[in-house]
C-alpha atoms as a PDB file:
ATOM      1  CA  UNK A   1      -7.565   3.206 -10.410  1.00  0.00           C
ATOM      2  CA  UNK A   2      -5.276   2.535  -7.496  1.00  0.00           C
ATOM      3  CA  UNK A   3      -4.052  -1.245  -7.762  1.00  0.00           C
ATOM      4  CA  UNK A   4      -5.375  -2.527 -11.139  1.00  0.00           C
ATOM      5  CA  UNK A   5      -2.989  -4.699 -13.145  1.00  0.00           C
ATOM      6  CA  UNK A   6      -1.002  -3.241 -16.153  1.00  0.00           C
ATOM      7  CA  UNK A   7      -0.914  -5.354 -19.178  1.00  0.00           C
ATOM      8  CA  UNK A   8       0.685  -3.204 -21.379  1.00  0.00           C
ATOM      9  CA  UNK A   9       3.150  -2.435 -21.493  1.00  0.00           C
ATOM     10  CA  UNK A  10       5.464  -5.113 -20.296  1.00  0.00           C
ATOM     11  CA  UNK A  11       7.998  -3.406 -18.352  1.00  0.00           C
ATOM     12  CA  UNK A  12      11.067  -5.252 -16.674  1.00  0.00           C
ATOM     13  CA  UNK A  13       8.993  -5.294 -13.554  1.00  0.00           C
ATOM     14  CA  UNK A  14       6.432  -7.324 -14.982  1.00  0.00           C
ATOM     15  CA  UNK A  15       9.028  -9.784 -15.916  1.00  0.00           C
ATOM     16  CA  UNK A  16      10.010 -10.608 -12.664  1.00  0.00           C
ATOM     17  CA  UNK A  17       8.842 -13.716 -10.870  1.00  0.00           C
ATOM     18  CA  UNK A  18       5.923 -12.911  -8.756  1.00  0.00           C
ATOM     19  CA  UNK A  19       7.634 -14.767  -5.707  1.00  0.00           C
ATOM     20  CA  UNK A  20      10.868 -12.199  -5.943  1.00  0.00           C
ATOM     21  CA  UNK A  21       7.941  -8.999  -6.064  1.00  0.00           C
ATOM     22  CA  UNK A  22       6.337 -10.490  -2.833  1.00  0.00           C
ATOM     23  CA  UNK A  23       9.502 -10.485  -1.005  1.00  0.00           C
ATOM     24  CA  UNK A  24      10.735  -7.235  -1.727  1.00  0.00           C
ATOM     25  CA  UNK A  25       6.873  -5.972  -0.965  1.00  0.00           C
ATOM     26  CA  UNK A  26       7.318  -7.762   2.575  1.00  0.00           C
ATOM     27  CA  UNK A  27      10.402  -6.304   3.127  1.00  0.00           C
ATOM     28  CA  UNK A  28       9.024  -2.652   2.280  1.00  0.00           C
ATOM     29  CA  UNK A  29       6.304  -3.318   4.810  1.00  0.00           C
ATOM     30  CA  UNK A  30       8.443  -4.954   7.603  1.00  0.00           C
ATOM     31  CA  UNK A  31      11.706  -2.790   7.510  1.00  0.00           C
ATOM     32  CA  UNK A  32      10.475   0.477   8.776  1.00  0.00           C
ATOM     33  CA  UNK A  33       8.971  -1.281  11.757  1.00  0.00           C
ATOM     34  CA  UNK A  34      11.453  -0.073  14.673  1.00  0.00           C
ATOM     35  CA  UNK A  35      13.604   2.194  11.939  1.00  0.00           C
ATOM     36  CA  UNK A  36      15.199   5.549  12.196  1.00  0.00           C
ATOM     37  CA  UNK A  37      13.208   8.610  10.268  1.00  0.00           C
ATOM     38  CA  UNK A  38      16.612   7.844   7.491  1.00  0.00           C
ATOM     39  CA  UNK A  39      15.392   4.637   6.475  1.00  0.00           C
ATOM     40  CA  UNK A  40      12.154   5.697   6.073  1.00  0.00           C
ATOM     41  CA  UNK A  41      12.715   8.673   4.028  1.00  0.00           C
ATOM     42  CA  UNK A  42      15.090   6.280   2.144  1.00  0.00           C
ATOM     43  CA  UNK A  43      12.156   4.076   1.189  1.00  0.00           C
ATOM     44  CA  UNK A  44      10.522   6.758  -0.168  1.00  0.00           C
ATOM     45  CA  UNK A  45      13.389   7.510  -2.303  1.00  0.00           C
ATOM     46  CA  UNK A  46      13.714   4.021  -3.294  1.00  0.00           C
ATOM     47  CA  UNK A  47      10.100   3.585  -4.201  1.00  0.00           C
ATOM     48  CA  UNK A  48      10.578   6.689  -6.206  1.00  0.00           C
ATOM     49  CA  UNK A  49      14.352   6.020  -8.431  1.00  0.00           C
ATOM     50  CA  UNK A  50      12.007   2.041  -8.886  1.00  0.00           C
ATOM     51  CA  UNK A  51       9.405   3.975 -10.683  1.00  0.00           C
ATOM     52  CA  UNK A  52      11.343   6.329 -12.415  1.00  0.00           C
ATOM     53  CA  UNK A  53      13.329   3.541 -13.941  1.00  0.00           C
ATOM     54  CA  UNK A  54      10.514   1.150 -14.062  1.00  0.00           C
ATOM     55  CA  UNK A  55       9.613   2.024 -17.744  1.00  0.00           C
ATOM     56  CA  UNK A  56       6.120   2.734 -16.719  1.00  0.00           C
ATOM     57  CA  UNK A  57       3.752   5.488 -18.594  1.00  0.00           C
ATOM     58  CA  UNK A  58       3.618   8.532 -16.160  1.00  0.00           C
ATOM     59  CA  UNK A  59      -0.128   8.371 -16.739  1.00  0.00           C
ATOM     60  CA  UNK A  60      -0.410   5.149 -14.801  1.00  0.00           C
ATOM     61  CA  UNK A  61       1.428   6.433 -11.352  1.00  0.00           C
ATOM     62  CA  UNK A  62       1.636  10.062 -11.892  1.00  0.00           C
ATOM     63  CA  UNK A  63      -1.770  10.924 -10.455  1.00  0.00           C
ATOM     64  CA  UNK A  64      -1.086   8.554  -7.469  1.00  0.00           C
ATOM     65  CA  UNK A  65       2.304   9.572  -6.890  1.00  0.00           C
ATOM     66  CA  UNK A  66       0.936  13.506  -6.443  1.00  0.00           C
ATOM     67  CA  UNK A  67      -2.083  12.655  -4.315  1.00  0.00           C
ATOM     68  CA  UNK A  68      -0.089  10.278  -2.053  1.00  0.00           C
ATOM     69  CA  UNK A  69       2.590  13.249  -1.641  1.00  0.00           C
ATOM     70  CA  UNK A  70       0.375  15.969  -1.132  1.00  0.00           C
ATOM     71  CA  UNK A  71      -1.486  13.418   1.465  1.00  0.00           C
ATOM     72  CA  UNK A  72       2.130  12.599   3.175  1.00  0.00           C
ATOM     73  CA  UNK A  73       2.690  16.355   2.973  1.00  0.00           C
ATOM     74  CA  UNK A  74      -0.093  17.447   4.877  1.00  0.00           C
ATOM     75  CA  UNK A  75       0.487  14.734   7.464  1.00  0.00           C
ATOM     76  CA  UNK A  76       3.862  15.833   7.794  1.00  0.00           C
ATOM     77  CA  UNK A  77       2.795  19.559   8.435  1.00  0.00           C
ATOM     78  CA  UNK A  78       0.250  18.604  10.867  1.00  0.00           C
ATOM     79  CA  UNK A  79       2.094  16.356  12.768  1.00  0.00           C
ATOM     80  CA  UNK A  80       4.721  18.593  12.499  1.00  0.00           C
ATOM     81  CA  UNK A  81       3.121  21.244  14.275  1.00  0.00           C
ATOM     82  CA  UNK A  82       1.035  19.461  16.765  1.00  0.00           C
ATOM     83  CA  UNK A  83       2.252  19.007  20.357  1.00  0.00           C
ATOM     84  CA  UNK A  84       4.371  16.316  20.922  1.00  0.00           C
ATOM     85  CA  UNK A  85       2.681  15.485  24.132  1.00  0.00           C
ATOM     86  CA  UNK A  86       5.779  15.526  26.545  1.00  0.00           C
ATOM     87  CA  UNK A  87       4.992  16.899  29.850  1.00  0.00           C
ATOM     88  CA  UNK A  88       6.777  20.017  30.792  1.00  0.00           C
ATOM     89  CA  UNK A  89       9.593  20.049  33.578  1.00  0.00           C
ATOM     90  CA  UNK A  90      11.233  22.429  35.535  1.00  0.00           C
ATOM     91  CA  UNK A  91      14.778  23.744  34.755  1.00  0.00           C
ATOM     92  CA  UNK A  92      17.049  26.129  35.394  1.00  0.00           C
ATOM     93  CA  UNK A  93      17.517  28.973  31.991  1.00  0.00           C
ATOM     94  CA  UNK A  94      20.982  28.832  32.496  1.00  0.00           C
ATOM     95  CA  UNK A  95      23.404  25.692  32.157  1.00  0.00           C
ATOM     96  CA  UNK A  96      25.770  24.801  34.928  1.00  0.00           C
ATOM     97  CA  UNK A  97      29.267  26.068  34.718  1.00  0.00           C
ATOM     98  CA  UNK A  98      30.796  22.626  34.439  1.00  0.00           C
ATOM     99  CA  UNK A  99      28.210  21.340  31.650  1.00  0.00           C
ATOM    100  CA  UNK A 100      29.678  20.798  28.275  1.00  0.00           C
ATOM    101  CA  UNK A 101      28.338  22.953  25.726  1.00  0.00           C
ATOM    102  CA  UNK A 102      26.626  21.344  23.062  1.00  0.00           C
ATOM    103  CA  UNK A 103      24.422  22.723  19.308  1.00  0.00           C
ATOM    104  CA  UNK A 104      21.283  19.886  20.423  1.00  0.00           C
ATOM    105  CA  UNK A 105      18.025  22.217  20.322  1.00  0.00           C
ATOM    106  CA  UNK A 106      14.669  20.619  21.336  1.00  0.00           C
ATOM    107  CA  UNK A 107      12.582  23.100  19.949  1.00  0.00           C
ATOM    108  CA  UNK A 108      13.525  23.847  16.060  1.00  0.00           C
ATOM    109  CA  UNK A 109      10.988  25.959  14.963  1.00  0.00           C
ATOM    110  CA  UNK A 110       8.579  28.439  16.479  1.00  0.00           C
ATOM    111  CA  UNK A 111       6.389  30.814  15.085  1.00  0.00           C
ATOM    112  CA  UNK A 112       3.467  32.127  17.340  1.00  0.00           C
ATOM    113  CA  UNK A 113       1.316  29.561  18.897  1.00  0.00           C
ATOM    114  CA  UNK A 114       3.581  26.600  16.267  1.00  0.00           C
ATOM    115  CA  UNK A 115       6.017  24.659  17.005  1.00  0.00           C
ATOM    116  CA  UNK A 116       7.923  21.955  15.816  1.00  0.00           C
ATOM    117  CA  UNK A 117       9.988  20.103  17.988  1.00  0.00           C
ATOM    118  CA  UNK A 118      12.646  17.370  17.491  1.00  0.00           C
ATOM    119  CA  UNK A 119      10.047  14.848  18.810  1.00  0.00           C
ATOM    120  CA  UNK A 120       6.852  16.228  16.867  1.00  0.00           C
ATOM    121  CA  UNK A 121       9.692  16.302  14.152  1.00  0.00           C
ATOM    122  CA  UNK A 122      10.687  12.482  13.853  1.00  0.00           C
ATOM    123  CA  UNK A 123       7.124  11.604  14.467  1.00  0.00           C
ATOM    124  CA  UNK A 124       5.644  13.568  12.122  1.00  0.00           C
ATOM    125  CA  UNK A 125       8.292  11.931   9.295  1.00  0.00           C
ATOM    126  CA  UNK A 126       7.736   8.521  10.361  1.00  0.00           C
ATOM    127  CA  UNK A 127       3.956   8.997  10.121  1.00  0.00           C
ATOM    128  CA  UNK A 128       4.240  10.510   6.447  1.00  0.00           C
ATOM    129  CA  UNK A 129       6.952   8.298   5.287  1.00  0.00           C
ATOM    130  CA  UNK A 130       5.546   5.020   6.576  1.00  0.00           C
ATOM    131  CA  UNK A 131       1.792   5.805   5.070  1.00  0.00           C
ATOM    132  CA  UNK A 132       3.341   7.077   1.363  1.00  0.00           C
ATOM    133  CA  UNK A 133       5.490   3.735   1.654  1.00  0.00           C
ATOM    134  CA  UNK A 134       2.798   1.237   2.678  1.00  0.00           C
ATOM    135  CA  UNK A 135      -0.237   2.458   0.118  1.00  0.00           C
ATOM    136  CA  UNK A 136       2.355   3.144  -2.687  1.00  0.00           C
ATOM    137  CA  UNK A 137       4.410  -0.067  -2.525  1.00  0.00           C
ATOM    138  CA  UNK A 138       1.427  -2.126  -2.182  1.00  0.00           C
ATOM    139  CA  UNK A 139      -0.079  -0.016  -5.487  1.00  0.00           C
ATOM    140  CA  UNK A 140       3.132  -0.679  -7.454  1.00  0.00           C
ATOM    141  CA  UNK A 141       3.350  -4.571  -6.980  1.00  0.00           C
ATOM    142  CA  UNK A 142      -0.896  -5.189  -7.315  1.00  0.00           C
ATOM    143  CA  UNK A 143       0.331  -2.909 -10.739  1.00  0.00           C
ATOM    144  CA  UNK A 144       2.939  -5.210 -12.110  1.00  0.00           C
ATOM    145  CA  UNK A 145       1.660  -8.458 -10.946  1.00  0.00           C
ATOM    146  CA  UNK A 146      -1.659 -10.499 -12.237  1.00  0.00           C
ATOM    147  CA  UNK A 147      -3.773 -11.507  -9.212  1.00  0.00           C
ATOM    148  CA  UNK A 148      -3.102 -15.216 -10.694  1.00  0.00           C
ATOM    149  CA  UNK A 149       0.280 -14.873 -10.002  1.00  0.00           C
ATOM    150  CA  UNK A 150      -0.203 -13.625  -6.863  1.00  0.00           C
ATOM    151  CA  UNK A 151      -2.063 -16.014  -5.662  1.00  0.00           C
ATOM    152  CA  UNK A 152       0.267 -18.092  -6.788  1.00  0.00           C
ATOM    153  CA  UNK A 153       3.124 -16.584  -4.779  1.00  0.00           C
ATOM    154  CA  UNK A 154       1.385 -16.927  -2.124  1.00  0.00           C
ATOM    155  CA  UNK A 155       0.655 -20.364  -2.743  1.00  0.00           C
ATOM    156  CA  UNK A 156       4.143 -21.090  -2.284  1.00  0.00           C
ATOM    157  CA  UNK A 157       5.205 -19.369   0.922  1.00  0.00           C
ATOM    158  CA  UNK A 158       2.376 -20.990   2.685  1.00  0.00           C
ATOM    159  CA  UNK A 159       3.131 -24.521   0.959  1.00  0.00           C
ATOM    160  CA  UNK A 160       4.928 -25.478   3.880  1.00  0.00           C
ATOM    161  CA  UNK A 161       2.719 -25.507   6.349  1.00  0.00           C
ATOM    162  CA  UNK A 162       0.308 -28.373   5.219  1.00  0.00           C
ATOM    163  CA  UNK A 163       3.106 -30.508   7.687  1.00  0.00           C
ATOM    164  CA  UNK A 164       1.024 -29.144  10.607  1.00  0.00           C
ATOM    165  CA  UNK A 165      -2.964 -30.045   8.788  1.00  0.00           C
ATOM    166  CA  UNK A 166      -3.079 -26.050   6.984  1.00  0.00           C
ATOM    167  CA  UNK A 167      -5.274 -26.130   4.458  1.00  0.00           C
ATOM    168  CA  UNK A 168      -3.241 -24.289   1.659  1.00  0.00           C
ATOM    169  CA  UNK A 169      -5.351 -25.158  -1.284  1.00  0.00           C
ATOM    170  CA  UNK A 170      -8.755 -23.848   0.785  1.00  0.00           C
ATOM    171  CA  UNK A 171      -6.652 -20.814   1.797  1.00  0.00           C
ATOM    172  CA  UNK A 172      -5.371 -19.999  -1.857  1.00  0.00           C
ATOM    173  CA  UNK A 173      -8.828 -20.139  -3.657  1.00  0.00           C
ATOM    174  CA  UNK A 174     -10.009 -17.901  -0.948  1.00  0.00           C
ATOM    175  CA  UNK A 175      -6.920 -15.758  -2.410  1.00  0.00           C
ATOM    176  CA  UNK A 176      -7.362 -16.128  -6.062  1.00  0.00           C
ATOM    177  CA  UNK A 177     -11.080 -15.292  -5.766  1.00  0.00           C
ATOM    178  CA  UNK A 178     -10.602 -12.278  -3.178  1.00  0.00           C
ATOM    179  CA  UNK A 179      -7.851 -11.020  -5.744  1.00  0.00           C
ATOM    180  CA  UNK A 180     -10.039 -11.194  -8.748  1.00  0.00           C
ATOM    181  CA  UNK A 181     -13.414  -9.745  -7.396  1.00  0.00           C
ATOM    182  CA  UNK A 182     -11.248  -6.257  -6.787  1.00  0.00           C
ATOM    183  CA  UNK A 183     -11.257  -5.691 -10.150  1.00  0.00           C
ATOM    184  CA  UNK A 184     -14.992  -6.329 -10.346  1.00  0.00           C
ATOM    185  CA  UNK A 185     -15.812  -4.318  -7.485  1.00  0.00           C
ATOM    186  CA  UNK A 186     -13.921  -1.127  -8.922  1.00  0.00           C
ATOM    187  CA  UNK A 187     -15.314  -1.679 -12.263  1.00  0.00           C
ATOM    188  CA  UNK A 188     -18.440  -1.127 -10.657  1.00  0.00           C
ATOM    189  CA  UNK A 189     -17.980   1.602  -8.649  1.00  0.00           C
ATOM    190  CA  UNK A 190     -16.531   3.458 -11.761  1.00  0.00           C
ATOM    191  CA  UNK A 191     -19.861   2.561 -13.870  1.00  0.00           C
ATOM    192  CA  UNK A 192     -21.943   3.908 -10.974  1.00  0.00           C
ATOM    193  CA  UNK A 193     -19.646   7.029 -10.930  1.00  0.00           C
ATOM    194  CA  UNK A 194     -19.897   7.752 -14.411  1.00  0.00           C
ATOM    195  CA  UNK A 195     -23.815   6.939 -14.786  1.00  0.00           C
ATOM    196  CA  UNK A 196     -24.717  10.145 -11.596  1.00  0.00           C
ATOM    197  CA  UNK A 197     -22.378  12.126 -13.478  1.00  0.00           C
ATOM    198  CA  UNK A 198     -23.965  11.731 -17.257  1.00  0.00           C
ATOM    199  CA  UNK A 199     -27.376  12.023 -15.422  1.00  0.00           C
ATOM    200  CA  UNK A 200     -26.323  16.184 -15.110  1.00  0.00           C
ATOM    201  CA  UNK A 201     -27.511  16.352 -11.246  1.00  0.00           C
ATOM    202  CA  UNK A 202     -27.140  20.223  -9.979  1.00  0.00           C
ATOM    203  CA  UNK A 203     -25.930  19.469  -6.509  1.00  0.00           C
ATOM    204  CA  UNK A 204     -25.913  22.880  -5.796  1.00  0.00           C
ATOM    205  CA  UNK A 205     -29.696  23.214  -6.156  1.00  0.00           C
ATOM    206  CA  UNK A 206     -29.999  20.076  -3.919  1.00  0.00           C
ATOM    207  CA  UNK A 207     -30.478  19.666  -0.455  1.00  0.00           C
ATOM    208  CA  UNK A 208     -29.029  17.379   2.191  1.00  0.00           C
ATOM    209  CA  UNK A 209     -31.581  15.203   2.968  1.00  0.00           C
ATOM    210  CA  UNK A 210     -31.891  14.539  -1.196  1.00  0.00           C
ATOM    211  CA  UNK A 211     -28.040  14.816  -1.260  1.00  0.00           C
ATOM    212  CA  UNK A 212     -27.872  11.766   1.326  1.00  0.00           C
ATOM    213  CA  UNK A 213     -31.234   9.914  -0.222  1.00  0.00           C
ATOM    214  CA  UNK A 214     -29.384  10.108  -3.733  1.00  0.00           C
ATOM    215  CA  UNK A 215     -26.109   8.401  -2.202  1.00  0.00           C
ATOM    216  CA  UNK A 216     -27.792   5.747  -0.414  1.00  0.00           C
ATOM    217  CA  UNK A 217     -29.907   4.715  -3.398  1.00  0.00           C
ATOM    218  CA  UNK A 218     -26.432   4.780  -5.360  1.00  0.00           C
ATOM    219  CA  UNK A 219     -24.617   2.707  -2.483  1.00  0.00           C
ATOM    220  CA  UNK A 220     -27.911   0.184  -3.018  1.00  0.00           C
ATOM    221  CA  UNK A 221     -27.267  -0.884  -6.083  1.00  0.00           C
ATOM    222  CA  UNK A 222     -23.903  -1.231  -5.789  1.00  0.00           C
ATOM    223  CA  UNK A 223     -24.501  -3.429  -3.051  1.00  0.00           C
ATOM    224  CA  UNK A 224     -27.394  -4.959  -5.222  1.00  0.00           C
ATOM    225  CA  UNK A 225     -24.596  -5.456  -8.654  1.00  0.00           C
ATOM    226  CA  UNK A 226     -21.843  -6.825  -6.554  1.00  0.00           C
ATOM    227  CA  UNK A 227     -23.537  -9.477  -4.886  1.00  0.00           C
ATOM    228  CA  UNK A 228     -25.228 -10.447  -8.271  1.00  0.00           C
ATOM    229  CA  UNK A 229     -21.299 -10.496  -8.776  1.00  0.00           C
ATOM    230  CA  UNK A 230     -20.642 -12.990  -6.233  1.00  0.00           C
ATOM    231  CA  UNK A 231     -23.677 -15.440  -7.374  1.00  0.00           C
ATOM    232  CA  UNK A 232     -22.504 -15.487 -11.217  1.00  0.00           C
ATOM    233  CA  UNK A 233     -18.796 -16.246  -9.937  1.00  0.00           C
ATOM    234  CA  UNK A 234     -20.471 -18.835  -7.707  1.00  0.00           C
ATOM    235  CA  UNK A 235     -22.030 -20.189 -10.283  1.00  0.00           C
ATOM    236  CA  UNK A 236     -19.546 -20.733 -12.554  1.00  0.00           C
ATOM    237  CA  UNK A 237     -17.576 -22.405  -9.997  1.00  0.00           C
ATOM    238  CA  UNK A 238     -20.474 -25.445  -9.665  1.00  0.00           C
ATOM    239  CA  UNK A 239     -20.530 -25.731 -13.212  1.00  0.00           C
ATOM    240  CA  UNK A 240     -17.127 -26.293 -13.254  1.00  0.00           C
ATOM    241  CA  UNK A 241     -17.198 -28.792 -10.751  1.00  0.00           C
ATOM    242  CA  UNK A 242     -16.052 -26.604  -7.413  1.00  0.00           C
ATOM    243  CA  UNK A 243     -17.587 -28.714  -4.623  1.00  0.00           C
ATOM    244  CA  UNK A 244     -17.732 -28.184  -0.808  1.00  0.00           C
ATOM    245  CA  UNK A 245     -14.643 -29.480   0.653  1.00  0.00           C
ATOM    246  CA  UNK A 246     -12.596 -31.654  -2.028  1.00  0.00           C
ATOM    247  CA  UNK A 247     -10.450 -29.249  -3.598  1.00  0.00           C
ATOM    248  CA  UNK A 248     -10.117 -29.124  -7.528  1.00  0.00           C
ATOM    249  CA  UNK A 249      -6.726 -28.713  -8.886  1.00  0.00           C
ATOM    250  CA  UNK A 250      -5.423 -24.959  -9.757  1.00  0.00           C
ATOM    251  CA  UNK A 251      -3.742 -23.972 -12.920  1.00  0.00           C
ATOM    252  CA  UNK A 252      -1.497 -20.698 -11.507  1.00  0.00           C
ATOM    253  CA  UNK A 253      -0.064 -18.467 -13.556  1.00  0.00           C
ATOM    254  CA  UNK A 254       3.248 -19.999 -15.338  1.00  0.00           C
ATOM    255  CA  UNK A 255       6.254 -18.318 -13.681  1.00  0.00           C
ATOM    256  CA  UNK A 256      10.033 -18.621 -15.179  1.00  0.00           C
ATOM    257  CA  UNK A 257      13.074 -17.840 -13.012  1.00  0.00           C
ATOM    258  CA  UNK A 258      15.254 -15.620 -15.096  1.00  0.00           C
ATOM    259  CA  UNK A 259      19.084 -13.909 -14.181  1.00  0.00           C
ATOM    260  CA  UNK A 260      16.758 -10.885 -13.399  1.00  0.00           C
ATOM    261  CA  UNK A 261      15.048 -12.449 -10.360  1.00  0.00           C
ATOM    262  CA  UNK A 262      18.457 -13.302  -9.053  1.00  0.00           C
ATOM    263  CA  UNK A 263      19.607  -9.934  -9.219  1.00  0.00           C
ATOM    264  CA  UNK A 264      16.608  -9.122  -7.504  1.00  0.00           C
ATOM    265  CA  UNK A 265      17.182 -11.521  -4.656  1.00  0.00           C
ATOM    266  CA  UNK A 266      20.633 -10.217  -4.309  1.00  0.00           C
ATOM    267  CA  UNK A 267      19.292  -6.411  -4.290  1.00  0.00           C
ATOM    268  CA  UNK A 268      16.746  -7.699  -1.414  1.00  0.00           C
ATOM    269  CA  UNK A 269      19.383  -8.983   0.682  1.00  0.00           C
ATOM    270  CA  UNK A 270      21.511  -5.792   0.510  1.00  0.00           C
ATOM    271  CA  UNK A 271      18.662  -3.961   1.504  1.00  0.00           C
ATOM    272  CA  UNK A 272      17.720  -6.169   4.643  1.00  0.00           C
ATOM    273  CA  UNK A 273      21.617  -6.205   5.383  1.00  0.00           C
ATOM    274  CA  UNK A 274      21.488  -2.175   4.901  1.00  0.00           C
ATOM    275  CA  UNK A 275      18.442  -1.951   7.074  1.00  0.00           C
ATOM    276  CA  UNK A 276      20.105  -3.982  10.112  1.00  0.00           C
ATOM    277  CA  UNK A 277      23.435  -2.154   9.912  1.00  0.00           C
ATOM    278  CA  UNK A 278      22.145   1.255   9.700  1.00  0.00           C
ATOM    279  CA  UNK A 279      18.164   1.403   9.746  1.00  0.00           C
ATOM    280  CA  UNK A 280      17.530   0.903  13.653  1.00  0.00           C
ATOM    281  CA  UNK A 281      15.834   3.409  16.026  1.00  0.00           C
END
């Protein structure tokens, strides 16, 4: 399932600090904002050669990594082909005799009624790129990174704002539970899943109204388990003395700084230094 942690096995990307993951997530998310279609694709690429190299079983991402390209694909292709929405002006077939001759073509493709321009074009690659990059990136680090640690990160680059009253610890139980109920809540939709499909229901021989009566009684109880979810968790909070506003101390996830993360760090600030030399629109 898309964004479950990997325990095993421990790849190098595990190993790095969880702080180090988050920054290099933020600045997968951040640096195509305002970039040329070149950085984009680049991401791609990069997200790519990480996971290739990541030491990762192909079973794990190789499902996501073909539905998310065949997704980007057809985004690219429709996009592609869809008018770019620029008004049409008037002007002359011919050049002038003094204008400079140059190999620019607006339209680049035509075939019938489709077209691809240069602006449907960059469009349609920033669209593709940008949605491959944000839903994979985000899959890769929720992959290689316990929700403890997280939460933990997190923890840290919002520890400076209790100077102006924040309340950090409220903010990063919020985060710790929020991260750990995802889990839960796909776990359940996968026993759901698998219970309609032992049941052997011919949905051919159905019809729509029964079709629709059979997934609302399904979307019921999983409404029905996950908030019995939500009162056990509760639960075990008050036992363990959670009350209503005085915080209890949080053990977070040990973290080591190793010669890896500073590599890391390094590699992060080549890429933001990349990005403003040579990524802007």
């Amino acid at each position: 399932p898309l964004g479950l942690y990997l325990e095993s096995p421990q790849t190098w990307l595990h190993r790095l600090d969880a702080r180090v993951k988050l920054g290099w997530l933020m600045a997968l998310l951040l640096t195509p904002i305002l970039a040329n279609p070149q950085w984009r694709v680049l991401l791609v690429g990069l997200l790519l050669g990480l996971t290739s190299i990541s030491g990762l079983p192909r079973r794990v991402w190789g499902k996501q990594v073909l539905g998310l390209g065949v997704f980007s694909l057809l985004l690219l292709i429709i996009i592609a082909v869809t008018p770019d929405g620029l008004p049409v002006t008037s002007q002359p077939h011919l050049p002038a005799d003094d204008a400079p001759a140059t190999s620019y073509r607006y339209l680049l493709w035509q075939w019938h009624w489709l077209t691809v321009t240069q602006r449907s074009w960059q469009l349609a690659v920033r669209v593709s790129s940008l949605f491959f990059t944000l839903v994979y990136a985000t899959h890769l680090f929720l992959l290689t990174t316990p929700s403890e640690a997280i939460a933990a990160a997190m923890t840290w680059y919002l520890h400076p704002l209790k100077r102006w009253g924040c309340p950090v610890g409220d903010l990063s139980l919020c985060l710790t539970l929020a991260l750990r109920f995802i889990p839960l809540v796909l776990e359940e939709v996968q026993n759901l899943v698998r219970s309609v499909q032992m049941r052997g229901i011919r949905w051919s021989k159905l019809k729509l109204r029964q079709v629709v009566r059979l997934w609302l009684l399904v979307g019921e109880r999983l409404l029905f388990n996950l908030f019995l979810r939500a009162e056990q968790v509760a639960t075990a909070m008050v036992v363990r003395g959670y009350q209503p506003g005085q915080m209890p101390p949080l053990h977070w996830y040990p973290s080591r700084w190793r010669w890896g993360d500073s590599l890391a760090v390094v590699g992060l600030a080549g890429l933001c230094a990349l990005r403003l030399a040579y990524g802007g629109d």
